[in-house]
C-alpha atoms as a PDB file:
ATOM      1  CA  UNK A   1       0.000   0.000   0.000  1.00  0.00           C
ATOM      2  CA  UNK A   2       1.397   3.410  -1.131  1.00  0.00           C
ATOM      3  CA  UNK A   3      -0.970   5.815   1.305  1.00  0.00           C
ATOM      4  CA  UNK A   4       1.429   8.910   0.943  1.00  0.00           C
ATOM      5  CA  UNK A   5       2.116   8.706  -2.393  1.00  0.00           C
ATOM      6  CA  UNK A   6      -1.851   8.928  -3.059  1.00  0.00           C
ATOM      7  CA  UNK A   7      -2.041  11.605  -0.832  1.00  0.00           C
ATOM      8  CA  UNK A   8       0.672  13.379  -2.236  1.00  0.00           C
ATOM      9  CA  UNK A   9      -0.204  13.022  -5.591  1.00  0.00           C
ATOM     10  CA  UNK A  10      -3.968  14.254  -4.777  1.00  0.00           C
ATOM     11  CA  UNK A  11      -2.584  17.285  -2.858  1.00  0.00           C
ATOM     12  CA  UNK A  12      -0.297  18.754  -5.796  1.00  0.00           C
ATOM     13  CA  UNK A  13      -3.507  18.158  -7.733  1.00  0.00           C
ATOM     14  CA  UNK A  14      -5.124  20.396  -5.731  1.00  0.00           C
ATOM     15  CA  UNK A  15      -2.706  22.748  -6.004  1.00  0.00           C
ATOM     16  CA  UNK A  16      -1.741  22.884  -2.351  1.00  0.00           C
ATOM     17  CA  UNK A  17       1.667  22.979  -0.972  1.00  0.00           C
ATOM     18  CA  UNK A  18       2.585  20.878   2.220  1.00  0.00           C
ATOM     19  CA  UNK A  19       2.790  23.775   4.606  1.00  0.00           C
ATOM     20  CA  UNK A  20      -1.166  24.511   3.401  1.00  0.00           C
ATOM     21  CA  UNK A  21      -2.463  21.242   3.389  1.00  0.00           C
ATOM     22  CA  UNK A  22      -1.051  19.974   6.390  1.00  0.00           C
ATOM     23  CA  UNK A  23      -2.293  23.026   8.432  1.00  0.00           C
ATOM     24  CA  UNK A  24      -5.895  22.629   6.952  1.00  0.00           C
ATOM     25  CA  UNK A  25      -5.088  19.124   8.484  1.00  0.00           C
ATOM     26  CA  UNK A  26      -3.992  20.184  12.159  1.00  0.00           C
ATOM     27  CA  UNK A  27      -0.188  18.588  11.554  1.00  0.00           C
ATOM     28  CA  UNK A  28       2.520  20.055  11.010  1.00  0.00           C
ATOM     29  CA  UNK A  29       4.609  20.215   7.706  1.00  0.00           C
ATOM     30  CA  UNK A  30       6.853  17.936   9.117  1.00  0.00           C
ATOM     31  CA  UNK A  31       4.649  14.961   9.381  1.00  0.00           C
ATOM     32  CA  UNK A  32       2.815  15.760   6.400  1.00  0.00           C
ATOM     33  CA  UNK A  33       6.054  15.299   4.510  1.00  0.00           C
ATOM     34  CA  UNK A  34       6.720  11.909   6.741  1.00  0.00           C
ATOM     35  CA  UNK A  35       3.476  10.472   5.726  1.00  0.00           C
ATOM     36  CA  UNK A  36       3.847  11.176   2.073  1.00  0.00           C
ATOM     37  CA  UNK A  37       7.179   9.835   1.591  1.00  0.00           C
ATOM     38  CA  UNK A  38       5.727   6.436   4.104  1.00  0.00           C
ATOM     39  CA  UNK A  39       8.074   7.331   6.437  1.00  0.00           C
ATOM     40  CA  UNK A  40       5.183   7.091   8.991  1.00  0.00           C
ATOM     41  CA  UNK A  41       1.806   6.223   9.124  1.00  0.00           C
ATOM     42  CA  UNK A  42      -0.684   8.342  10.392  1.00  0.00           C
ATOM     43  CA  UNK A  43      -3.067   7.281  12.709  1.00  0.00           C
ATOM     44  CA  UNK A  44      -6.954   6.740  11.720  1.00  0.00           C
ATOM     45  CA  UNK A  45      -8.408  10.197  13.317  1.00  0.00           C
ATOM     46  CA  UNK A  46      -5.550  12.106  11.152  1.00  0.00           C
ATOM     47  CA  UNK A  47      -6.319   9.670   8.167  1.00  0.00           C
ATOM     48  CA  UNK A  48     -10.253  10.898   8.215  1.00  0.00           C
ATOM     49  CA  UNK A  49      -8.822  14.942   8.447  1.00  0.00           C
ATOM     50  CA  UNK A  50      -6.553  14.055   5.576  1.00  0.00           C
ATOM     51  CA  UNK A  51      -9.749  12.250   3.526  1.00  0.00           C
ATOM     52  CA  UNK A  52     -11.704  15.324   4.353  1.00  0.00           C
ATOM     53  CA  UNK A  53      -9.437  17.873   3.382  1.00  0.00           C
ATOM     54  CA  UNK A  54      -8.934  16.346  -0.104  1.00  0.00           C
ATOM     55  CA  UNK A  55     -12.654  15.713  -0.146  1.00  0.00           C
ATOM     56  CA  UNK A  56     -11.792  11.937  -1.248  1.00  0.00           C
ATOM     57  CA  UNK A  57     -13.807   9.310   0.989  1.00  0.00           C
ATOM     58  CA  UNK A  58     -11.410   7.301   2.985  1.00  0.00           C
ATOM     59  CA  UNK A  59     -11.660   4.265   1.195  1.00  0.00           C
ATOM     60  CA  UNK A  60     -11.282   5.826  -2.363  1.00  0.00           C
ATOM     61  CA  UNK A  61      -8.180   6.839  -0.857  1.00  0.00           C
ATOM     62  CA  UNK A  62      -7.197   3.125   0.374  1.00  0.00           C
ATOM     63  CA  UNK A  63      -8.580   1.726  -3.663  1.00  0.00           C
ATOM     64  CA  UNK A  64      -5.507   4.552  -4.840  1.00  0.00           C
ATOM     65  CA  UNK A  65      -2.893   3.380  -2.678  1.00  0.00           C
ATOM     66  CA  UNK A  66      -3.396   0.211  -3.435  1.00  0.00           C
ATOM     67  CA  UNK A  67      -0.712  -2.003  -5.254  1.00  0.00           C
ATOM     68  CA  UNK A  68      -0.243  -5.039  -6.470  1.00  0.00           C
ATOM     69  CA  UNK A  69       1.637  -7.072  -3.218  1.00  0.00           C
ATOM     70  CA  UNK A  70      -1.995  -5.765  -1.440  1.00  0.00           C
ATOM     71  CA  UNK A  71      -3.839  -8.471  -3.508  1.00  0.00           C
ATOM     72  CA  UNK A  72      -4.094 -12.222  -3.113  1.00  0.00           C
ATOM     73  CA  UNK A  73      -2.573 -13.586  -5.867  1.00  0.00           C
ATOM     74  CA  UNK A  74      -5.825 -15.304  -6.356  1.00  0.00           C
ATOM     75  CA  UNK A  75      -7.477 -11.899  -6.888  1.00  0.00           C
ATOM     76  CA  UNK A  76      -4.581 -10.284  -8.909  1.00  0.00           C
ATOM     77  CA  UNK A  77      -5.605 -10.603 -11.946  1.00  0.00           C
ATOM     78  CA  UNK A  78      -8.832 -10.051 -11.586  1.00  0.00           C
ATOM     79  CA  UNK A  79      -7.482  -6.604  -9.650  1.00  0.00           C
ATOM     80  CA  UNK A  80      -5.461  -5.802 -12.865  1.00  0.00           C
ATOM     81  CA  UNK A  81      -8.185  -6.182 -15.203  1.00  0.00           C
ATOM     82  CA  UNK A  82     -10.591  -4.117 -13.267  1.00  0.00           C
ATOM     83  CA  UNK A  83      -8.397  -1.417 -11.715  1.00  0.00           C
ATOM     84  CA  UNK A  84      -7.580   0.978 -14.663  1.00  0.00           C
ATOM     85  CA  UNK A  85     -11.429   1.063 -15.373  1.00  0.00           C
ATOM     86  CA  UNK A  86     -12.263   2.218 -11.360  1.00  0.00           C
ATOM     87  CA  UNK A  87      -9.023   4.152 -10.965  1.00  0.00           C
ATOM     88  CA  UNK A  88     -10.194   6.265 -14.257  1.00  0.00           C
ATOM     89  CA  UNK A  89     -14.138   6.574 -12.458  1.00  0.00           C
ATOM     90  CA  UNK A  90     -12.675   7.685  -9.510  1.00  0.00           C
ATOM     91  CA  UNK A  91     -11.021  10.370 -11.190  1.00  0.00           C
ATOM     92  CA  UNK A  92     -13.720  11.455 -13.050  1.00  0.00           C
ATOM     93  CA  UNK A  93     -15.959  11.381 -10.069  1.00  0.00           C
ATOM     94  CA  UNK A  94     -13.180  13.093  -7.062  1.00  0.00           C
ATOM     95  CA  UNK A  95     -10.807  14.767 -10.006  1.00  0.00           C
ATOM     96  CA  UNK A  96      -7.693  13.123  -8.464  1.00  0.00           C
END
């Protein structure tokens, strides 16, 4: 799962810098910049602030970060096949 690479991505979509975002958040920069390079992982209560401030449910946010060592090889292709398609409706729907 790459959680602060969605998030990061998302923010500089939004045209936000780190400073902004993370103070519309109630961290600091600091942490921001932790949790974006997956240096640490926020806890759920700062996860929620960060999915509201990007205005991205939660678990659109989990779907992003997503990768492929997240799936059951069972389920991986199946993931493959369908991902592009949601990933593409979720941008469409939340502009990310």
């Amino acid at each position: 799962m790459d959680l602060g690479t969605a998030i990061k991505k998302i923010r500089k979509q939004r045209g936000q810098t780190q400073t902004e975002f993370a103070n519309s958040c109630g961290i600091t920069q600091t942490y921001l910049s932790q949790i974006e390079n997956n240096n640490k992982e926020p806890n759920l209560s700062t996860l929620k602030e960060i999915s509201f401030n990007l205005d991205v449910p939660l678990p659109i946010l989990f779907f992003l970060s997503l990768n492929e060592d997240d799936i059951s090889i069972e389920k991986r292709q199946a993931f493959e096949i369908i991902s592009p398609s949601v990933k593409l409706l979720i941008n469409e729907f939340f502009r990310v």
